[in-house]
PDB file of N, CA and C in Angstrom:
ATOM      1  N   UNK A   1    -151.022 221.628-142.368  1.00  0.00           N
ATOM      2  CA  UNK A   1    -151.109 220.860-143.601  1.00  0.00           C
ATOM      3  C   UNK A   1    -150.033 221.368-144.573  1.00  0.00           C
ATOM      4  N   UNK A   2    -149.374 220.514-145.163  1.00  0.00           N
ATOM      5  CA  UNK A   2    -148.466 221.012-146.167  1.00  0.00           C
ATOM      6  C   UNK A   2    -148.849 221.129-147.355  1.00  0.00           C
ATOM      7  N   UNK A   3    -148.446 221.963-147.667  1.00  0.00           N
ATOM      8  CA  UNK A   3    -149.015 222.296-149.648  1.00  0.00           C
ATOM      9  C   UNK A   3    -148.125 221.159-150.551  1.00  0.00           C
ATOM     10  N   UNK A   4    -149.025 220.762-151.354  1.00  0.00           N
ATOM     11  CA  UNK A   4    -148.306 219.310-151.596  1.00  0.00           C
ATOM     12  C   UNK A   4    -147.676 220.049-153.254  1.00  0.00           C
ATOM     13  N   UNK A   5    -148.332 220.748-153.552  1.00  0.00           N
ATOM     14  CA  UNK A   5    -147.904 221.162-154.595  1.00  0.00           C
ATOM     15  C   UNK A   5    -146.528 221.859-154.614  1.00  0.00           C
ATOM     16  N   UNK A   6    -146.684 223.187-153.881  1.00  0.00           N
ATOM     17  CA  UNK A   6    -145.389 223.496-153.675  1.00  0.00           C
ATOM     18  C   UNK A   6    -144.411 222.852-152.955  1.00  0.00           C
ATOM     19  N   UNK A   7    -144.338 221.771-152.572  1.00  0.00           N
ATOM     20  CA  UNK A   7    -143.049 220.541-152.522  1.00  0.00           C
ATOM     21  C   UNK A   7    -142.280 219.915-153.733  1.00  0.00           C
ATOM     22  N   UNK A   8    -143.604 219.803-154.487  1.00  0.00           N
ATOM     23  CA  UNK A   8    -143.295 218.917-155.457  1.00  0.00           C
ATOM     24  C   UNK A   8    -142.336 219.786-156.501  1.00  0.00           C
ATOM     25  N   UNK A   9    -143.069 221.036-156.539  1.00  0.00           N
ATOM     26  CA  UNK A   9    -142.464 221.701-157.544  1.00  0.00           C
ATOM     27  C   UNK A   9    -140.853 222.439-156.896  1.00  0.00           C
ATOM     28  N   UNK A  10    -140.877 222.187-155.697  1.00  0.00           N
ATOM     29  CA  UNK A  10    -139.153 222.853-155.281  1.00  0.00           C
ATOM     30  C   UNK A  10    -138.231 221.651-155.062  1.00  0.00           C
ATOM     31  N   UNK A  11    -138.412 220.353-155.527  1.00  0.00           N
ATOM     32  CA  UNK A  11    -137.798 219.672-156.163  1.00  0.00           C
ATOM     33  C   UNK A  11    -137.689 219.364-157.763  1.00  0.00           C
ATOM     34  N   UNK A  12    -137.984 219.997-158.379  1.00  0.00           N
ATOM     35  CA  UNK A  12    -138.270 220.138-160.033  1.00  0.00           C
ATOM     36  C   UNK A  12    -137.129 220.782-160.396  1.00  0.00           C
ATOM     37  N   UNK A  13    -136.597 220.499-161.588  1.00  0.00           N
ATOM     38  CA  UNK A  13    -135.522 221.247-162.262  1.00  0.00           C
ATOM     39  C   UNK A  13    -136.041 222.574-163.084  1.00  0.00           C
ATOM     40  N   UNK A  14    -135.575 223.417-162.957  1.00  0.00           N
ATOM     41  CA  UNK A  14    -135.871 224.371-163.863  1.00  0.00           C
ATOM     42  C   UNK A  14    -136.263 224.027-165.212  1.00  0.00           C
ATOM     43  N   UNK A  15    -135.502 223.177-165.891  1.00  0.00           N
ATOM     44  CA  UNK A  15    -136.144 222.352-166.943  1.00  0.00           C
ATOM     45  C   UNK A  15    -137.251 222.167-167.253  1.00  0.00           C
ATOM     46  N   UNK A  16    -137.388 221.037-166.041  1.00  0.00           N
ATOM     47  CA  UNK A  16    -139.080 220.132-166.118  1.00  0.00           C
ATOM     48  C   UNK A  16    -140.130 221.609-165.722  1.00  0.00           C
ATOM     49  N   UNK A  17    -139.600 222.736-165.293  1.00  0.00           N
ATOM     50  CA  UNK A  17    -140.629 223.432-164.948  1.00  0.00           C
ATOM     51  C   UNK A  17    -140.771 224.379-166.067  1.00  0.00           C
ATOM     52  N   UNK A  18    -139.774 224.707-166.895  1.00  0.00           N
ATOM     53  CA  UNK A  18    -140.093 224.909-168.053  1.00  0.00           C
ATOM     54  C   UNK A  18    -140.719 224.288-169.347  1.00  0.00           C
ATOM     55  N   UNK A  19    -141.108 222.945-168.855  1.00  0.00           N
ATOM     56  CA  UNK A  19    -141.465 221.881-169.904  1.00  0.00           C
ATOM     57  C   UNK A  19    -142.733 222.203-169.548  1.00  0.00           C
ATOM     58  N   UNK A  20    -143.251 222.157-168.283  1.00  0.00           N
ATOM     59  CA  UNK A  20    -144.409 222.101-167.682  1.00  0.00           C
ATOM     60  C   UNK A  20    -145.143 223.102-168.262  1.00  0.00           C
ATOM     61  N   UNK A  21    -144.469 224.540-168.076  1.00  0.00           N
ATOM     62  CA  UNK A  21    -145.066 225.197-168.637  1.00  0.00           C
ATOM     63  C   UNK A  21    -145.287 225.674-170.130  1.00  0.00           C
ATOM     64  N   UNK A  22    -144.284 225.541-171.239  1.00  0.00           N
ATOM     65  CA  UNK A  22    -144.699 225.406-172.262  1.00  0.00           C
ATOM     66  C   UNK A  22    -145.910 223.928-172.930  1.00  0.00           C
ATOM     67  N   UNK A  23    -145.599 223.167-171.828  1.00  0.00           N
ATOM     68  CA  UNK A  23    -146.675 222.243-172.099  1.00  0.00           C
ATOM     69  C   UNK A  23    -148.051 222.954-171.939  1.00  0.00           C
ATOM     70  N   UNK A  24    -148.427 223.458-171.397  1.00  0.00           N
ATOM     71  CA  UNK A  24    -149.445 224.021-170.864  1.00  0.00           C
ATOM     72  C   UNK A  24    -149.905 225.323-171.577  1.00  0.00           C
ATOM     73  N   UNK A  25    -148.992 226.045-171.811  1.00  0.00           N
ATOM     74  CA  UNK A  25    -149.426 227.211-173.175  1.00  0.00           C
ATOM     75  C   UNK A  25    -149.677 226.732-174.253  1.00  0.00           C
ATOM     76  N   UNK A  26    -149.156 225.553-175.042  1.00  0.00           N
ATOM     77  CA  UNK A  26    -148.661 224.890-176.423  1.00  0.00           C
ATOM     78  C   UNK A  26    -150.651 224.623-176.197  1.00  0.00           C
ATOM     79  N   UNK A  27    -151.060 224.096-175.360  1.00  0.00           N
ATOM     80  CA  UNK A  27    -152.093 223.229-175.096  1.00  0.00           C
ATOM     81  C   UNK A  27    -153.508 224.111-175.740  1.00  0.00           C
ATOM     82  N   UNK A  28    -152.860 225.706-174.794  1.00  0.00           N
ATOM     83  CA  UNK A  28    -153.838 226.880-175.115  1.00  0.00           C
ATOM     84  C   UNK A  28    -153.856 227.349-175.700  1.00  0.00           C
ATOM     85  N   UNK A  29    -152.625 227.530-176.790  1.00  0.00           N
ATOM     86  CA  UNK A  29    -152.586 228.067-177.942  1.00  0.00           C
ATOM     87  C   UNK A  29    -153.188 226.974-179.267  1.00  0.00           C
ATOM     88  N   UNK A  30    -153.176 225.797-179.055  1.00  0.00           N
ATOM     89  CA  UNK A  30    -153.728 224.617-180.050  1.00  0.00           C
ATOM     90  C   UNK A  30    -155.128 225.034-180.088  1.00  0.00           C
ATOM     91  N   UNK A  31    -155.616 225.552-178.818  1.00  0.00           N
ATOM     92  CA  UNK A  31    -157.259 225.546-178.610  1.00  0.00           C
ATOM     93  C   UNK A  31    -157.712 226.497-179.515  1.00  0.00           C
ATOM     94  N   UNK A  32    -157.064 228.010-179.397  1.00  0.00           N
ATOM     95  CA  UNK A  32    -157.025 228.916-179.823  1.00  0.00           C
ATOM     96  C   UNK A  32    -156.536 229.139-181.319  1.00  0.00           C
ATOM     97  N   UNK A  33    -155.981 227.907-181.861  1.00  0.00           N
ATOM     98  CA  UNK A  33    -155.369 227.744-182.687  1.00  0.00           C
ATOM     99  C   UNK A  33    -157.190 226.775-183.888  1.00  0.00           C
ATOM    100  N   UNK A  34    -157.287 225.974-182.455  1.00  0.00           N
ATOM    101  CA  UNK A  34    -159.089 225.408-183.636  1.00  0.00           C
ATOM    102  C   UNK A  34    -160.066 226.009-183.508  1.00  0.00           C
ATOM    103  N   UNK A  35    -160.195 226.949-182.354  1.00  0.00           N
ATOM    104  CA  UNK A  35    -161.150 227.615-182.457  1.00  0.00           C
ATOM    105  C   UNK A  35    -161.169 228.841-183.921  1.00  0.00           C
ATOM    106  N   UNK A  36    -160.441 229.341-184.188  1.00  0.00           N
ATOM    107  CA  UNK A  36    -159.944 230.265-185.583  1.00  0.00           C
ATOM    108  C   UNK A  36    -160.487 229.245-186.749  1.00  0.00           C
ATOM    109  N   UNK A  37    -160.255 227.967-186.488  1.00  0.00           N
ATOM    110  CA  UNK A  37    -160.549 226.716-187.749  1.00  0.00           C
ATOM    111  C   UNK A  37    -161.990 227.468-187.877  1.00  0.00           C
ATOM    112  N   UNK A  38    -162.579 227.442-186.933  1.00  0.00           N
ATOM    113  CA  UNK A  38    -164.442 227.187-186.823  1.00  0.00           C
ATOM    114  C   UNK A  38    -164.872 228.463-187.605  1.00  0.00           C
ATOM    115  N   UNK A  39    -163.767 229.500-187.341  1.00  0.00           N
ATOM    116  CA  UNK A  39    -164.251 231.220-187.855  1.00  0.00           C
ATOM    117  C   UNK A  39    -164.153 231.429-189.227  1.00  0.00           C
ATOM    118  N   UNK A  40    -163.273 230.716-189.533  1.00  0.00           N
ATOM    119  CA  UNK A  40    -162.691 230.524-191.412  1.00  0.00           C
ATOM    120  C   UNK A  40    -162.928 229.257-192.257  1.00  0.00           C
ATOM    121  N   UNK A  41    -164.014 229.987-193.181  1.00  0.00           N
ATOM    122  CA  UNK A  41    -165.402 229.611-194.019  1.00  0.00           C
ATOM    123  C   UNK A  41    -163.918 228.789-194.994  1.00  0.00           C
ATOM    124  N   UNK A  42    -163.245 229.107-195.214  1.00  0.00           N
ATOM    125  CA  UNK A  42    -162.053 228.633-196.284  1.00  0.00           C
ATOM    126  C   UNK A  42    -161.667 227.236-195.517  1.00  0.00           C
ATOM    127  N   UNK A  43    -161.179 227.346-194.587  1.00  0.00           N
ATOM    128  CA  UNK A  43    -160.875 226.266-193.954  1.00  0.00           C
ATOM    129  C   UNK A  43    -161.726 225.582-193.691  1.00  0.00           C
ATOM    130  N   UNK A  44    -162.514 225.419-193.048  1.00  0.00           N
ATOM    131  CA  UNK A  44    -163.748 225.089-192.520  1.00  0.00           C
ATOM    132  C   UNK A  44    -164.366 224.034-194.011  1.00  0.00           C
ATOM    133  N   UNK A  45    -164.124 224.554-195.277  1.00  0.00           N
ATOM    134  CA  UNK A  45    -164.592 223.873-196.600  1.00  0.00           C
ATOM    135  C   UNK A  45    -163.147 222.246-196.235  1.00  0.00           C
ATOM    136  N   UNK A  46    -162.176 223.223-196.553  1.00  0.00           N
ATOM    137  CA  UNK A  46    -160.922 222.161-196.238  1.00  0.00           C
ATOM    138  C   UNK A  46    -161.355 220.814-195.350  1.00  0.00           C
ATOM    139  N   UNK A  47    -161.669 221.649-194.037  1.00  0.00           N
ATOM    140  CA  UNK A  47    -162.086 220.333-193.299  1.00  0.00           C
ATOM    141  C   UNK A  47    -162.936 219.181-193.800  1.00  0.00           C
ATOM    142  N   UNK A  48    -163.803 219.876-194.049  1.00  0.00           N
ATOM    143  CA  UNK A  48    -165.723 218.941-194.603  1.00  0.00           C
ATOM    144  C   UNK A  48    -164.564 218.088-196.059  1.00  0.00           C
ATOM    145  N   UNK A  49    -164.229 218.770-196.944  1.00  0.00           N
ATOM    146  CA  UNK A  49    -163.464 217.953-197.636  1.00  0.00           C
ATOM    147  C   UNK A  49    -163.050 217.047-197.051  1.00  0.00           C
ATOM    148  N   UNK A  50    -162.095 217.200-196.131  1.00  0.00           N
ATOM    149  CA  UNK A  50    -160.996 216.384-196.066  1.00  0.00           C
ATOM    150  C   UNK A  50    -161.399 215.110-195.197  1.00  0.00           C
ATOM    151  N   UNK A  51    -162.876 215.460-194.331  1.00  0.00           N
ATOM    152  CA  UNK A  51    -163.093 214.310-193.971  1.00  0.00           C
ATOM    153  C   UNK A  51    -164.148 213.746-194.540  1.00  0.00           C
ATOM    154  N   UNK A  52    -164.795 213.935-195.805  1.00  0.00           N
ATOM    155  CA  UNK A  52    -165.421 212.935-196.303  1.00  0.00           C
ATOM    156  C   UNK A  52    -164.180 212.200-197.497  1.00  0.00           C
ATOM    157  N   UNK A  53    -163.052 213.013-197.975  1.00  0.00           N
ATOM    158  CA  UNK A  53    -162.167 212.070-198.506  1.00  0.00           C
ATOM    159  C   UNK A  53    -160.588 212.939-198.272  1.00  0.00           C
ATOM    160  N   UNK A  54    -159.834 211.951-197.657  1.00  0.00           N
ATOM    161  CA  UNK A  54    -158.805 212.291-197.129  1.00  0.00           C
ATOM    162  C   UNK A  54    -158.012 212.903-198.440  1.00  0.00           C
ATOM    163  N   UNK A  55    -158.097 212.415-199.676  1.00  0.00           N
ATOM    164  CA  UNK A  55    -157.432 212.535-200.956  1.00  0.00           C
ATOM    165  C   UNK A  55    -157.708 213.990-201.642  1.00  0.00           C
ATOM    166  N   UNK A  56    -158.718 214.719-201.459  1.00  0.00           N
ATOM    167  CA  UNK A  56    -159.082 215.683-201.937  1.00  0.00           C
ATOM    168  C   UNK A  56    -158.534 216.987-201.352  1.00  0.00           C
ATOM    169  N   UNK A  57    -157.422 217.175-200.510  1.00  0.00           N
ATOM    170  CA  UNK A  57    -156.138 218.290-200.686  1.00  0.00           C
ATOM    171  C   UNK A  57    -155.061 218.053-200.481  1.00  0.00           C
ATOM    172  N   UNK A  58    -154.131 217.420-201.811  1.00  0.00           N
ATOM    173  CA  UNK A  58    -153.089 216.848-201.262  1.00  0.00           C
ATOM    174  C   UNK A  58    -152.401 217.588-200.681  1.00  0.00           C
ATOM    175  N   UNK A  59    -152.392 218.408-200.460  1.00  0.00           N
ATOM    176  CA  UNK A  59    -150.903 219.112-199.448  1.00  0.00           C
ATOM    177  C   UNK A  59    -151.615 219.182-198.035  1.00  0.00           C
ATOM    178  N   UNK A  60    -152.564 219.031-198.071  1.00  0.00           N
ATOM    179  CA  UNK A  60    -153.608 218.869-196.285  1.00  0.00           C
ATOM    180  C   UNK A  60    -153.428 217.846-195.754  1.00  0.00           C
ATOM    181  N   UNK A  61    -153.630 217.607-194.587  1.00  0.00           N
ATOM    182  CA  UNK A  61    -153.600 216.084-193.933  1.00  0.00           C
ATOM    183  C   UNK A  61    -154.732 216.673-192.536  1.00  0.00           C
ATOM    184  N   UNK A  62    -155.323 215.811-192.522  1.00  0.00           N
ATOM    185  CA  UNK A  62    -156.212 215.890-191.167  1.00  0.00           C
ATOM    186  C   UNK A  62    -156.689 214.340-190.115  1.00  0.00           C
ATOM    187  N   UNK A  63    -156.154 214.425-189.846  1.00  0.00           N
ATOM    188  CA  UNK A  63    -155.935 213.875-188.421  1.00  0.00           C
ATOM    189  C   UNK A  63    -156.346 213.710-186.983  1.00  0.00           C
ATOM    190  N   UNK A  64    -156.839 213.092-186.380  1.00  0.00           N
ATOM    191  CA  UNK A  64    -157.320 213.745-184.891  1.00  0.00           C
ATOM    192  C   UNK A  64    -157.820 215.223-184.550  1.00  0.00           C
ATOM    193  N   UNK A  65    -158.428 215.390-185.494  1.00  0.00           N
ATOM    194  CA  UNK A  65    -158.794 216.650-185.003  1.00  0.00           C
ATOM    195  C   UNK A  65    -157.730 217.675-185.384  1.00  0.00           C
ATOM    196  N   UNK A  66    -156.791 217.233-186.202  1.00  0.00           N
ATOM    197  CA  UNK A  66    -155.572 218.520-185.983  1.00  0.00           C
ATOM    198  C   UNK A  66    -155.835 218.464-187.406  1.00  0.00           C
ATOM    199  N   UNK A  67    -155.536 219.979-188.495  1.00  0.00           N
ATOM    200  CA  UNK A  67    -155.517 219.889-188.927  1.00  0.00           C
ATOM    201  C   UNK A  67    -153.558 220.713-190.244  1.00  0.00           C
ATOM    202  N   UNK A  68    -153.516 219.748-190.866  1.00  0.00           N
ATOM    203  CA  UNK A  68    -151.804 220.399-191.311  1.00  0.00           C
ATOM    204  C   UNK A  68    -151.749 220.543-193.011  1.00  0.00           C
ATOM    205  N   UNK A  69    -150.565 221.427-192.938  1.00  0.00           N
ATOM    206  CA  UNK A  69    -150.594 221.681-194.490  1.00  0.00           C
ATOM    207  C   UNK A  69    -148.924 221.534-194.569  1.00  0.00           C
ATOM    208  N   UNK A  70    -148.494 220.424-195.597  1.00  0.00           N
ATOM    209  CA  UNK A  70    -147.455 220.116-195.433  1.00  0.00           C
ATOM    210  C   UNK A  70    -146.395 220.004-194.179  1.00  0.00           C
ATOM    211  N   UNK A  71    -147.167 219.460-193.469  1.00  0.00           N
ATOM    212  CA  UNK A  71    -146.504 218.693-191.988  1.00  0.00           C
ATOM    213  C   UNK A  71    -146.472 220.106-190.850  1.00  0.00           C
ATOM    214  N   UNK A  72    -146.960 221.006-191.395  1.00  0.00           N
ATOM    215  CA  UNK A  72    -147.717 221.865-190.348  1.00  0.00           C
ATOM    216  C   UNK A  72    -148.637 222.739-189.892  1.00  0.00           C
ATOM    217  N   UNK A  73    -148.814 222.383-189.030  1.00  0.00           N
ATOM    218  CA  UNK A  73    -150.610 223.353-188.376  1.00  0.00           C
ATOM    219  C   UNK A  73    -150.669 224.652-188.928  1.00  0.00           C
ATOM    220  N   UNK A  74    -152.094 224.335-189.479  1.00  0.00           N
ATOM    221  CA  UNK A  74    -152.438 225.216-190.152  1.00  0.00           C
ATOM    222  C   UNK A  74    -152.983 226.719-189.350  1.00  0.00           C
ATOM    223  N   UNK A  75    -152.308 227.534-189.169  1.00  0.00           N
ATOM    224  CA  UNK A  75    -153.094 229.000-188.334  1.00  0.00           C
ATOM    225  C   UNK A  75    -153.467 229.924-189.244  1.00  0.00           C
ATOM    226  N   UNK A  76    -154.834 230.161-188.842  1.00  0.00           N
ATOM    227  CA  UNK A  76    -155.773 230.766-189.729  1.00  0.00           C
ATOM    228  C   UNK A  76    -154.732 232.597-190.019  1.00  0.00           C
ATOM    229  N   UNK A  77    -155.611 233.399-190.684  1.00  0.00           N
ATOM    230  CA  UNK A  77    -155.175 234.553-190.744  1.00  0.00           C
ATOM    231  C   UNK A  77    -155.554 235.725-189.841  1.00  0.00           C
ATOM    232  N   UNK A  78    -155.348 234.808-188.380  1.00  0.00           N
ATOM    233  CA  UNK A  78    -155.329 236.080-187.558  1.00  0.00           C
ATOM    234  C   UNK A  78    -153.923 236.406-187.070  1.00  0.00           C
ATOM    235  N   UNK A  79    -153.617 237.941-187.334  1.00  0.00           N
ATOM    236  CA  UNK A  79    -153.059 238.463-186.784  1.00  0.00           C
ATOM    237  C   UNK A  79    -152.133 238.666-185.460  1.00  0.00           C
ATOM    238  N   UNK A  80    -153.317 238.394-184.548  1.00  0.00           N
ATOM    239  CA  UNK A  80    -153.241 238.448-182.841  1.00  0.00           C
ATOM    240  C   UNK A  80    -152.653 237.080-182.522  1.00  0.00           C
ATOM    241  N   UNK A  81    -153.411 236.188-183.403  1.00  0.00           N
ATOM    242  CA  UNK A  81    -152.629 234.634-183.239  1.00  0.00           C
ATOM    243  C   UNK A  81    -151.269 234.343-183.544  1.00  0.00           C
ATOM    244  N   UNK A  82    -150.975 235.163-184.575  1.00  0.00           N
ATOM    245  CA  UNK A  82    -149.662 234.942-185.268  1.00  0.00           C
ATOM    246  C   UNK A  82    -148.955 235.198-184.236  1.00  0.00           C
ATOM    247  N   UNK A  83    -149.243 236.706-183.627  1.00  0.00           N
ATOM    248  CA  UNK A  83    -148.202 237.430-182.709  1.00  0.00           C
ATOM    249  C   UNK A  83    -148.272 237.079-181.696  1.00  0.00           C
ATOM    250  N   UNK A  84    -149.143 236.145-181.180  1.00  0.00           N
ATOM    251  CA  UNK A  84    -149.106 235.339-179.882  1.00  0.00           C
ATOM    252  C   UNK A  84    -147.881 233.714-180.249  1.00  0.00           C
ATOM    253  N   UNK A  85    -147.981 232.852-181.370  1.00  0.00           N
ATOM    254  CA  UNK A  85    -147.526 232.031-181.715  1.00  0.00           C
ATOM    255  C   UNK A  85    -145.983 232.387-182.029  1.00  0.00           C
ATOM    256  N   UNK A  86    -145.465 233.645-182.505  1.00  0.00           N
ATOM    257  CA  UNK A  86    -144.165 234.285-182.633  1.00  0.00           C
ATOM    258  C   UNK A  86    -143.807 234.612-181.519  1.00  0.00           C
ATOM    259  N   UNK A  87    -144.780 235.114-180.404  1.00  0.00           N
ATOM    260  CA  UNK A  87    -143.772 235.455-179.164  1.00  0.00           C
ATOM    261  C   UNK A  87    -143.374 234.157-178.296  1.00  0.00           C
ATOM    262  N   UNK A  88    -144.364 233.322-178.416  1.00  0.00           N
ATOM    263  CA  UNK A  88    -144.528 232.375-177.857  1.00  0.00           C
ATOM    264  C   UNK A  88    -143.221 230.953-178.485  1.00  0.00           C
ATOM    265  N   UNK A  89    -143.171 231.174-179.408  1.00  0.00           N
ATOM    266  CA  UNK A  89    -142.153 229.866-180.133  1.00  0.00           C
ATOM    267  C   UNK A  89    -140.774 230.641-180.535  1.00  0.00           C
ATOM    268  N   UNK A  90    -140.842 232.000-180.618  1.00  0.00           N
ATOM    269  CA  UNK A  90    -139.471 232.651-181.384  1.00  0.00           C
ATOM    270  C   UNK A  90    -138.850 233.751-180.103  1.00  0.00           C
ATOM    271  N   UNK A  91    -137.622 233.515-180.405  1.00  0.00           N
ATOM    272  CA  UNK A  91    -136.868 234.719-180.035  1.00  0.00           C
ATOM    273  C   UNK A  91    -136.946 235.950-180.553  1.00  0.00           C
ATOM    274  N   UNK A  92    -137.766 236.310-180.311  1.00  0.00           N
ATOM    275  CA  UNK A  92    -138.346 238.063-180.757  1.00  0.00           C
ATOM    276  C   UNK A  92    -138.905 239.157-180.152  1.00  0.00           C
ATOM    277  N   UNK A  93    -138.956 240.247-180.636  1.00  0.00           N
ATOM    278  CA  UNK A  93    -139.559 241.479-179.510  1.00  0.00           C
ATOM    279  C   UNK A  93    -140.080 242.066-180.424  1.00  0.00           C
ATOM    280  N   UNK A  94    -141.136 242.824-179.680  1.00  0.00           N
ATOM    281  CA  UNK A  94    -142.395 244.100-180.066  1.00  0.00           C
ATOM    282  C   UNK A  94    -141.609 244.594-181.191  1.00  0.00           C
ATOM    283  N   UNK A  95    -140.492 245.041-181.273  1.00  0.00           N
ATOM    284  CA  UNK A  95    -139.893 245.885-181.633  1.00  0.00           C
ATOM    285  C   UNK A  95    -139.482 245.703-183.291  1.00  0.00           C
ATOM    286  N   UNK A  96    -139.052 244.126-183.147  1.00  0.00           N
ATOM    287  CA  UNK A  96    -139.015 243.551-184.163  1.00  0.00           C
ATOM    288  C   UNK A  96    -139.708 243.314-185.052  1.00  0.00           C
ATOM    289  N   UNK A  97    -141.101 242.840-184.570  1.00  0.00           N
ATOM    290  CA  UNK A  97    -142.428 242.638-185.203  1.00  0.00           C
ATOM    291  C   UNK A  97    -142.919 243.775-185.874  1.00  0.00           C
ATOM    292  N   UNK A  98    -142.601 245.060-185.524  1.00  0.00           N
ATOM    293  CA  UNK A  98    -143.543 246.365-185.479  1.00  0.00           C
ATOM    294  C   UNK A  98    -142.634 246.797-187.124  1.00  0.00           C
ATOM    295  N   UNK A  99    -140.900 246.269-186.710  1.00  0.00           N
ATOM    296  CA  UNK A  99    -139.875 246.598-187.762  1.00  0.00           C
ATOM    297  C   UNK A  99    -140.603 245.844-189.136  1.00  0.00           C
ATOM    298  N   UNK A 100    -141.236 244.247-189.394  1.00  0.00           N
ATOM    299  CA  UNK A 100    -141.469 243.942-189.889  1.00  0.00           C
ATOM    300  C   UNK A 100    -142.429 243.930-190.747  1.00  0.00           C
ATOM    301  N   UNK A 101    -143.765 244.416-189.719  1.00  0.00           N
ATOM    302  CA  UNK A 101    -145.180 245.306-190.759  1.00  0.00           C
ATOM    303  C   UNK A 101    -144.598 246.179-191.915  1.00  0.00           C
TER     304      UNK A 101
END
């Protein structure tokens, strides 16, 4: 039997297999990104606002479930998230981050 998967993917461009996979982290980090919504009593007010009236934070927008503050996602104040979302979207190292505390 042939592995259908690994066919598919040794015709793939390095590209698309890099798309693939930031598709797929972006996905887990969003999750991880609303689950933090649920932990923060601050936000969490934001939300209940914002969906009984969309008008009541103007610089908020909420949407499908996503929620943004001036055209971007809002990440709570964790730490671990940040430094997962910086390694993950930026050109940066431990080293840098540690320079920056």
């Amino acid at each position: 039997m042939v592995n259908v998967a690994v066919d598919a993917l040794s015709r793939t461009s390095n590209g698309e297999l890099f798309t693939m996979l930031v598709s797929t982290v972006s996905t887990n980090i969003m999750e991880e990104i609303k689950r933090s919504w649920e932990q923060d009593k601050a936000i969490q007010g934001i939300i209940v606002d914002l969906k009984k009236d969309l008008g009541s934070h103007p610089q908020y927008k909420w949407a499908n479930n996503h929620l943004n503050r001036k055209g971007k996602t809002v990440v709570d104040n964790d730490p671990i998230l940040q430094h997962k979302l910086i390694f993950l979207y930026h050109d940066i190292t431990k080293v840098d981050i540690l320079e920056l505390q």
